[in-house]
C-alpha atoms as a PDB file:
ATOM      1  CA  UNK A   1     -13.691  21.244   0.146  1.00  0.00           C
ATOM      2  CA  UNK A   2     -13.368  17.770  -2.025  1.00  0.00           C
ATOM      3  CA  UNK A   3     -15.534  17.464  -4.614  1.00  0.00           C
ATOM      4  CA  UNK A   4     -16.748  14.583  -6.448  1.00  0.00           C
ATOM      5  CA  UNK A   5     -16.441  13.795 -10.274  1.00  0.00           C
ATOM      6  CA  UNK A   6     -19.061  11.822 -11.621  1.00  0.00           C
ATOM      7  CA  UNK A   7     -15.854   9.039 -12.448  1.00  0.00           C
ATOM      8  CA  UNK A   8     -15.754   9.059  -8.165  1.00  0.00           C
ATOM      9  CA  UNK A   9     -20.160   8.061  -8.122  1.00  0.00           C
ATOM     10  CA  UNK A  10     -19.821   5.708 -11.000  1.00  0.00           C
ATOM     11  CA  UNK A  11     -16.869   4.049  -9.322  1.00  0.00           C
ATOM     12  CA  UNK A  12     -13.649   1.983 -11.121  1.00  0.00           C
ATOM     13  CA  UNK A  13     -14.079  -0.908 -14.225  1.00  0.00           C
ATOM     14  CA  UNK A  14     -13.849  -3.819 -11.746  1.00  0.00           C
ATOM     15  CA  UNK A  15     -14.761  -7.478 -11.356  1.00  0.00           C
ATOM     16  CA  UNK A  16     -16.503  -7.876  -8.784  1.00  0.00           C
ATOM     17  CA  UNK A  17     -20.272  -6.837  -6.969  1.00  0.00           C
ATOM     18  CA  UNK A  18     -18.785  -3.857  -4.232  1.00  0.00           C
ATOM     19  CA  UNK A  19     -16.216  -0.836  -5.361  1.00  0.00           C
ATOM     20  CA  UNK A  20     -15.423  -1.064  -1.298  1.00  0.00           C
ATOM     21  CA  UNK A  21     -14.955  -4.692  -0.962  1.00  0.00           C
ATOM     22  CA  UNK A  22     -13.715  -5.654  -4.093  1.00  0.00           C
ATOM     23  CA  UNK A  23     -12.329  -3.094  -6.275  1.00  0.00           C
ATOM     24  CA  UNK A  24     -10.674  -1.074  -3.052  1.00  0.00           C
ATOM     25  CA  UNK A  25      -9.276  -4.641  -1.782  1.00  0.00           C
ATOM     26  CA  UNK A  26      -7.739  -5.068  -5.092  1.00  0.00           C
ATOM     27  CA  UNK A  27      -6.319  -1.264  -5.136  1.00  0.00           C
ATOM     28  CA  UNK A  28      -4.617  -1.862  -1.696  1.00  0.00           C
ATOM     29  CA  UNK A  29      -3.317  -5.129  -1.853  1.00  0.00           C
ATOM     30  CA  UNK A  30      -1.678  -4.434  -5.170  1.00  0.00           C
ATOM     31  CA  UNK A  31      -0.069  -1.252  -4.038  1.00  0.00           C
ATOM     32  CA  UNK A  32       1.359  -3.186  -1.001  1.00  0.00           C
ATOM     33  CA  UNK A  33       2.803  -5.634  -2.882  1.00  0.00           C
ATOM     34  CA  UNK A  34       4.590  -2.740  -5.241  1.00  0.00           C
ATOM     35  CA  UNK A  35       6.339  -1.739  -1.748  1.00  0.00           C
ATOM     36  CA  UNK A  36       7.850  -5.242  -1.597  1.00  0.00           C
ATOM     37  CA  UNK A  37      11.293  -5.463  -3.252  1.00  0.00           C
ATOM     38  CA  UNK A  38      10.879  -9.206  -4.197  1.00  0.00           C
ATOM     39  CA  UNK A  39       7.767 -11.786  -5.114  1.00  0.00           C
ATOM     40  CA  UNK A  40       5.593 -12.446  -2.421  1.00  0.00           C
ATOM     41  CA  UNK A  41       5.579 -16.099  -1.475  1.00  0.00           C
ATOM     42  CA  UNK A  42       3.256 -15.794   1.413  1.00  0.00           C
ATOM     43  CA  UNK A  43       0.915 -13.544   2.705  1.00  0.00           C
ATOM     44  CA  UNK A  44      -1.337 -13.555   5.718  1.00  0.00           C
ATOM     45  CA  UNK A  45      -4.786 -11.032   5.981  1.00  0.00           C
ATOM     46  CA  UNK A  46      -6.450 -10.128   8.399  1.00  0.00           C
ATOM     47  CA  UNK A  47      -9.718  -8.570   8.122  1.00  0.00           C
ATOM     48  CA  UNK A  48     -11.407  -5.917  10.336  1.00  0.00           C
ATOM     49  CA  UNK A  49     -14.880  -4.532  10.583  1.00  0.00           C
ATOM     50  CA  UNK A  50     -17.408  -5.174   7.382  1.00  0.00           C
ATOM     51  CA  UNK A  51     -14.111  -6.428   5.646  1.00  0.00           C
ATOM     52  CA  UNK A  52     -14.134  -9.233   8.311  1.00  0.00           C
ATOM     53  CA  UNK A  53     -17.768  -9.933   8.205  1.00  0.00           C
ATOM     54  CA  UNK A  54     -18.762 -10.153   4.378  1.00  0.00           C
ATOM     55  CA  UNK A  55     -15.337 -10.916   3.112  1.00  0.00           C
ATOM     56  CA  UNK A  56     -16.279 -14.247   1.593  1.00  0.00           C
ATOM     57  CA  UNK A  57     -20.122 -13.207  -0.020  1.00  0.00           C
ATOM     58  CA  UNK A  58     -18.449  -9.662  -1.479  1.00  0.00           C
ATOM     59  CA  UNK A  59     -15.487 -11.629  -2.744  1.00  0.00           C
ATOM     60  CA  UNK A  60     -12.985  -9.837  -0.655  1.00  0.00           C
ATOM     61  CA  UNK A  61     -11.103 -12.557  -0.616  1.00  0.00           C
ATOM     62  CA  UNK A  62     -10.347 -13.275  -4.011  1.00  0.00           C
ATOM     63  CA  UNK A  63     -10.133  -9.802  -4.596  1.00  0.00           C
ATOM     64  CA  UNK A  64      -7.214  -9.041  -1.678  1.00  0.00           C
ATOM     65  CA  UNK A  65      -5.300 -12.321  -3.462  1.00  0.00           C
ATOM     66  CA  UNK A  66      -5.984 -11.501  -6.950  1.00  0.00           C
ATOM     67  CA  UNK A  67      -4.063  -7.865  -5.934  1.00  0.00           C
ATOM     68  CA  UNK A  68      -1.135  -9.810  -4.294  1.00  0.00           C
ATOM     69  CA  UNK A  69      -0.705 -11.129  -7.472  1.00  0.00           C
ATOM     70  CA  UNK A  70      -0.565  -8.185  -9.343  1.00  0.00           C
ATOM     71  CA  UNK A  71      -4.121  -8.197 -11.163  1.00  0.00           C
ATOM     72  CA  UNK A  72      -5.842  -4.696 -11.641  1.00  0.00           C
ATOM     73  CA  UNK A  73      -9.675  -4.055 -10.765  1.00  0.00           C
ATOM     74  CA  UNK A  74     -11.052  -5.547 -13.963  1.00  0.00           C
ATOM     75  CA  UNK A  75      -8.654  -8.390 -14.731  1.00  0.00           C
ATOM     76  CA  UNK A  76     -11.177 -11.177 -15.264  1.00  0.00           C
ATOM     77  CA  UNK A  77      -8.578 -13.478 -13.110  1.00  0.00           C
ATOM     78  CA  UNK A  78      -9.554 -12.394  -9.851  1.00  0.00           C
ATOM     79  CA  UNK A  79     -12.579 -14.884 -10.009  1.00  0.00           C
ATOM     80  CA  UNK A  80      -9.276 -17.739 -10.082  1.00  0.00           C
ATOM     81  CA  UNK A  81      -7.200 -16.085  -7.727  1.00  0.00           C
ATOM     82  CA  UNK A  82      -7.284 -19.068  -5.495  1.00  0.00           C
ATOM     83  CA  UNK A  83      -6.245 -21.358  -7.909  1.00  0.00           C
ATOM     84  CA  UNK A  84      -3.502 -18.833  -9.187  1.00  0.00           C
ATOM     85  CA  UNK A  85      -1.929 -18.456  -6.318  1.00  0.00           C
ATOM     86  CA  UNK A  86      -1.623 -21.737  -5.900  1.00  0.00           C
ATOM     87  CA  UNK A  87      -0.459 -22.371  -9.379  1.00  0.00           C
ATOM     88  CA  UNK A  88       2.134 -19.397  -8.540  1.00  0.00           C
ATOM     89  CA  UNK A  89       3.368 -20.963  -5.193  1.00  0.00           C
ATOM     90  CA  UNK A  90       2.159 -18.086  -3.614  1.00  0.00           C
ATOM     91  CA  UNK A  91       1.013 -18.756   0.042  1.00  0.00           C
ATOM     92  CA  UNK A  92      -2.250 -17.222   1.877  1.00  0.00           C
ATOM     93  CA  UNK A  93      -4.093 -17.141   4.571  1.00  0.00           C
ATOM     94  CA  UNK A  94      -7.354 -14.346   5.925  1.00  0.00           C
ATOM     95  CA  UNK A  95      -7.277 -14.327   9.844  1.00  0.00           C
ATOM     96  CA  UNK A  96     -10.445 -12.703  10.847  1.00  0.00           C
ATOM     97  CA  UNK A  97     -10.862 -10.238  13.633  1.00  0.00           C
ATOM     98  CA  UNK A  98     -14.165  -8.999  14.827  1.00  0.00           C
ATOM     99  CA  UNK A  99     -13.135  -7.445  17.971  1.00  0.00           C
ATOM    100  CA  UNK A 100     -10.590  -4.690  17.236  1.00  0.00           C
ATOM    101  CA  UNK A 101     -11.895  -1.752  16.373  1.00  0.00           C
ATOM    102  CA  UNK A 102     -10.138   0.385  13.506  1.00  0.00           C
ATOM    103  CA  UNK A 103     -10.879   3.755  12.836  1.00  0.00           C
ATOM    104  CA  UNK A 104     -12.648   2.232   8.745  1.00  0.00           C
ATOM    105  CA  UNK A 105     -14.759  -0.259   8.827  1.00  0.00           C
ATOM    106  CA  UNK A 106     -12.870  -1.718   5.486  1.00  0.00           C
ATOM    107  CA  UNK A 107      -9.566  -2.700   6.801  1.00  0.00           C
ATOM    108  CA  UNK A 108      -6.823  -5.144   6.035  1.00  0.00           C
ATOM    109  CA  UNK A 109      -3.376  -5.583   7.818  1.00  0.00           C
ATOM    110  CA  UNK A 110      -1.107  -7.489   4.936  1.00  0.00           C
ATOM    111  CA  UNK A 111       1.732  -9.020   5.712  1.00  0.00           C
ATOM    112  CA  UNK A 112       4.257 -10.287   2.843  1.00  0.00           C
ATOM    113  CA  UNK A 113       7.026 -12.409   3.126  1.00  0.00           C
ATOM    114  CA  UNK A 114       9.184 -12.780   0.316  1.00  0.00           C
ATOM    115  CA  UNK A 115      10.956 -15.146  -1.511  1.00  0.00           C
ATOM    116  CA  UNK A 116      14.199 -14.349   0.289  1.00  0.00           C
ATOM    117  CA  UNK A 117      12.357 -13.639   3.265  1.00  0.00           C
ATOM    118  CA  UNK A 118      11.643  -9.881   3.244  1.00  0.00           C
ATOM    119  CA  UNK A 119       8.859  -9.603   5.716  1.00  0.00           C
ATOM    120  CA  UNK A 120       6.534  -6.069   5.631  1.00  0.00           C
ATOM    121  CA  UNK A 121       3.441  -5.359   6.963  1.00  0.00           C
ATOM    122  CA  UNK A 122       1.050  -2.788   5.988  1.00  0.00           C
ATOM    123  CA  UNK A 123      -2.526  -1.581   6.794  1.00  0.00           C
ATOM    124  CA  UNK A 124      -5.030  -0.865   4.029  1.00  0.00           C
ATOM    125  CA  UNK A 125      -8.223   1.177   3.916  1.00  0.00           C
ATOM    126  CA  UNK A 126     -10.895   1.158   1.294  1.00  0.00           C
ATOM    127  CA  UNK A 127     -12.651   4.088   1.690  1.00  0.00           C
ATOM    128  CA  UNK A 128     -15.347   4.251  -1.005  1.00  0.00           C
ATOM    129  CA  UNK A 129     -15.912   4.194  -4.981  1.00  0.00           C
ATOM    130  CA  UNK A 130     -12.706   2.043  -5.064  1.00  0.00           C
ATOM    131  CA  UNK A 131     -10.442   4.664  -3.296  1.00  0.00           C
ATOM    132  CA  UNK A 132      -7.729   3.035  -0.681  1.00  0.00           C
ATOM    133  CA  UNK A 133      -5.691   4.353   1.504  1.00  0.00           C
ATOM    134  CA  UNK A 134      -2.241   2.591   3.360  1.00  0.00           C
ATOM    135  CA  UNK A 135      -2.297   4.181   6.835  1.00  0.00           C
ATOM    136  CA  UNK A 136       0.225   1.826   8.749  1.00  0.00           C
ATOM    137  CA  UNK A 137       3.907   0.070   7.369  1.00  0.00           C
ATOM    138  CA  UNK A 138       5.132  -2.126  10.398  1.00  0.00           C
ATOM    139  CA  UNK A 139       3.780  -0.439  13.526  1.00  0.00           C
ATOM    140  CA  UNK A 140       3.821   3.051  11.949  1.00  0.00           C
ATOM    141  CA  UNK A 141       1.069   5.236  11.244  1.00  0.00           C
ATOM    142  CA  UNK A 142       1.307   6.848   8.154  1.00  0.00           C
ATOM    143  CA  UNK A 143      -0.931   8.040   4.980  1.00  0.00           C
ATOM    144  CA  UNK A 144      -0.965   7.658   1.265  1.00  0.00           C
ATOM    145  CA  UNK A 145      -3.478   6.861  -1.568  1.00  0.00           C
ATOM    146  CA  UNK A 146      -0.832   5.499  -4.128  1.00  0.00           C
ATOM    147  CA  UNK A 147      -2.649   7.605  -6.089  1.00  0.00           C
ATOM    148  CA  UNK A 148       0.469   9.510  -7.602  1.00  0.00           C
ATOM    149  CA  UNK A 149       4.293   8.202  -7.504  1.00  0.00           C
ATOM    150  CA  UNK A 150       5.242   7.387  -4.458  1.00  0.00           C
ATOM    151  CA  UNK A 151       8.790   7.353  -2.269  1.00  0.00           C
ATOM    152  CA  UNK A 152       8.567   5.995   0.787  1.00  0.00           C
ATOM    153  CA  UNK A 153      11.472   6.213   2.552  1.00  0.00           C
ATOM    154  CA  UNK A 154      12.909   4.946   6.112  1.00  0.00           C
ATOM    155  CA  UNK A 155      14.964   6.624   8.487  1.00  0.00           C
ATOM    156  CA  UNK A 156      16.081   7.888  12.191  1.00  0.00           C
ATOM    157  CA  UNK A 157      14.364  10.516  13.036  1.00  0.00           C
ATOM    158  CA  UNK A 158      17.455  13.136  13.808  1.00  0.00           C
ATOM    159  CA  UNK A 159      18.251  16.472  12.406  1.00  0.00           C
ATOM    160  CA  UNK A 160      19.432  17.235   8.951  1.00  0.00           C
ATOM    161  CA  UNK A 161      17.903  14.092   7.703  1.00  0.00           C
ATOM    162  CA  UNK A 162      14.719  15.721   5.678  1.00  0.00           C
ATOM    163  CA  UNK A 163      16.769  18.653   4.772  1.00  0.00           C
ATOM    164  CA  UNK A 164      19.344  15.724   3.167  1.00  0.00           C
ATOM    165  CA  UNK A 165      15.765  14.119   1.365  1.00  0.00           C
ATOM    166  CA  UNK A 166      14.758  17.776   0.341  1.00  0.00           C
ATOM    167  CA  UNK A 167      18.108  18.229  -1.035  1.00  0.00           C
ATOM    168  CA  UNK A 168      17.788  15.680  -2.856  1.00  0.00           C
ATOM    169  CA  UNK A 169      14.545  15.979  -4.486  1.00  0.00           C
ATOM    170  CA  UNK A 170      15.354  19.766  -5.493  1.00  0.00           C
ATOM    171  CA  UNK A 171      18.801  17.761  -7.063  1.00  0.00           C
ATOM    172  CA  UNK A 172      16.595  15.736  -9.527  1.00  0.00           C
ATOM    173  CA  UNK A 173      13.802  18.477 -10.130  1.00  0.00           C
ATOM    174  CA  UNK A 174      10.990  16.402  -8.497  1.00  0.00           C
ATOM    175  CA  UNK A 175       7.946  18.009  -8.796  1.00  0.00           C
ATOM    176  CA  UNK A 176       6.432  17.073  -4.887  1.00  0.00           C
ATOM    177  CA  UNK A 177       2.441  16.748  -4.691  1.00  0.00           C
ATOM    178  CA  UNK A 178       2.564  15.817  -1.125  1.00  0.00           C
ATOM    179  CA  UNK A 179       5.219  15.380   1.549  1.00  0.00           C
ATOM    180  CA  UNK A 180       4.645  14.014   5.072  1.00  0.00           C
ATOM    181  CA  UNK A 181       6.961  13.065   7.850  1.00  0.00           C
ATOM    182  CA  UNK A 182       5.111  10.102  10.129  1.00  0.00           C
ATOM    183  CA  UNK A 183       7.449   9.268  13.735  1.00  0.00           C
ATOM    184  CA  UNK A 184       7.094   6.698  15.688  1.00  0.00           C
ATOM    185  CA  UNK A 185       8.843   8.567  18.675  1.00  0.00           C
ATOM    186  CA  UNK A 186      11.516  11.615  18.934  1.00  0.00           C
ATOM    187  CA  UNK A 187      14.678   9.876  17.805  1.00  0.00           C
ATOM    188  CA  UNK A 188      13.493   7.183  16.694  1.00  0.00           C
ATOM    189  CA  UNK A 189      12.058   4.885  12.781  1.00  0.00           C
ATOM    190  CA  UNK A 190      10.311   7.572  10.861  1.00  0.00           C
ATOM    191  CA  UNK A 191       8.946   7.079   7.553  1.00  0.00           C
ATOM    192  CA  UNK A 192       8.664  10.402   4.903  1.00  0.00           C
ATOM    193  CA  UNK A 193       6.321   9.934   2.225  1.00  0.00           C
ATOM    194  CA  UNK A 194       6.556  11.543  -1.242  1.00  0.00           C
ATOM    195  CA  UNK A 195       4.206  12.373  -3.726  1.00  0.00           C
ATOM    196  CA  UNK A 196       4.756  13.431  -7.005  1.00  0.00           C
ATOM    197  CA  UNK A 197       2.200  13.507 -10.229  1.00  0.00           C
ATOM    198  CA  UNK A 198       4.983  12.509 -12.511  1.00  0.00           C
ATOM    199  CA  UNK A 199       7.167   9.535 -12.588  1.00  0.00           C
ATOM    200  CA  UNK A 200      10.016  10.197  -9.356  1.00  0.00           C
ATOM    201  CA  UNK A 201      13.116   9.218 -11.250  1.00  0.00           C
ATOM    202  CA  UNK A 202      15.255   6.247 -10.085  1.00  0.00           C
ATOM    203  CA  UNK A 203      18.185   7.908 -10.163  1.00  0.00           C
ATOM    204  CA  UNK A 204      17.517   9.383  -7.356  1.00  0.00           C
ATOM    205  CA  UNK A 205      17.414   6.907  -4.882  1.00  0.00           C
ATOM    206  CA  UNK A 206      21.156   6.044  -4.348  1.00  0.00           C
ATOM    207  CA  UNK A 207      21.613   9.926  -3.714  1.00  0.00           C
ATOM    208  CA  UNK A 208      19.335   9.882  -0.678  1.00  0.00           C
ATOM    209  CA  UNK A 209      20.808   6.397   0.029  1.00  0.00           C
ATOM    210  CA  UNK A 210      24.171   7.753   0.509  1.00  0.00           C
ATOM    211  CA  UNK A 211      23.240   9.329   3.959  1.00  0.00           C
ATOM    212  CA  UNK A 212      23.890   6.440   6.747  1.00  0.00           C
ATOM    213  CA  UNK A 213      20.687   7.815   8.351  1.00  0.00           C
ATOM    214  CA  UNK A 214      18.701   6.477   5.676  1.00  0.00           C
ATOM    215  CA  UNK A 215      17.679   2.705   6.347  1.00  0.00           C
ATOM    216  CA  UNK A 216      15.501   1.609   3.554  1.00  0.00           C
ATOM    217  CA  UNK A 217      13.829   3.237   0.319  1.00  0.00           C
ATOM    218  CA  UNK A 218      10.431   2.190  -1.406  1.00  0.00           C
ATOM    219  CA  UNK A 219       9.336   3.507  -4.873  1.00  0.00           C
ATOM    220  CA  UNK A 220       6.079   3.041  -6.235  1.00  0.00           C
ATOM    221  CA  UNK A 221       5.517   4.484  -9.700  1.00  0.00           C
ATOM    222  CA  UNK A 222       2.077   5.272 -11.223  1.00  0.00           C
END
């Protein structure tokens, strides 16, 4: 059973009129752009479900931008986040889609490009009182709050990597929350997902690194 603190009713500090469409945009876009290795210089989003229909009234918008550009819930720049990214030379652009359905009606596919041309996609939920949730990288399905420190890590799915990642972990004495193995078929890109509730020392990532199996690392410290 979950239950509720009375910091969960009340919701986050945040600008903004919705904890759903403003302070949970906000949450999500700025954990997405802590997976990118390098600035954002463009971004594209595109809006599902309630997300797609009140984007622009519940300041969505702004709020998905002002994340991008690394502003919290209650940073009082979000209102400007047009004119910042623009003053940045950050890119942007909402595509809206009212026809697919997704399984929350507060969804966001982001898509980064960086300023040496890393592309990633991810897909963002905001599930209520300001609470997200990134259930997609690429074409992926995956799941993670960003709610502790998080390693994300890439790899072919074939045996003896996780026991290498375990190994590893054990190594430098992380303390693991949560850890999940998402496929997206036998043999094929998998993604592991780490959670820890203290700080996942860097230290470790050229030791899981060192297996060939291991195509790309993402950490994202609380």
């Amino acid at each position: 059973m979950n239950f509720l603190s009375i910091f969960d009713v009340i919701g986050p500090n945040m600008i903004g009129p919705s904890s759903s469409h403003t302070a949970g945009a906000v949450s999500m876009a700025l954990l997405a752009r802590k997976m990118l290795p390098e600035p954002v210089k463009k971004v594209v989003f595109t809006l599902y479900g309630s997300f797609a229909k009140t984007y622009h009234g519940h300041g969505t918008d702004r709020a998905l931008l002002g994340g991008i550009l690394g502003f919290s819930t209650d940073d009082p720049r979000i209102r400007d986040a047009f004119s910042l990214a623009e003053e940045f030379g950050v890119e942007y652009e909402y595509v809206i889609d009212e026809k697919t359905v997704t399984d929350h009606p507060n969804t966001a596919d982001i898509a980064m490009t960086g300023n040496n041309g890393y592309e990633l996609t991810v897909r963002g939920e905001s599930i209520g009182g300001g609470k997200i949730k990134i259930v997609r990288i690429g074409n992926i399905d995956v799941e993670f709050t960003g709610e502790y420190s998080t390693l994300i890590i890439r790899q072919l799915d074939i045996p003896g990597i996780v026991a290498h990642i375990s190994q590893c972990l054990s190594n430098h004495n992380v303390n693991i929350a949560f850890m999940r193995l998402f496929r997206e078929d036998k043999g094929a890109t998998a993604y592991m997902v780490v959670e820890s509730d203290e700080r996942i020392p860097e230290t470790i990532l050229s030791e899981i690194k060192s297996n060939p199996h291991v195509r790309e690392l993402m950490l994202v410290q609380i």
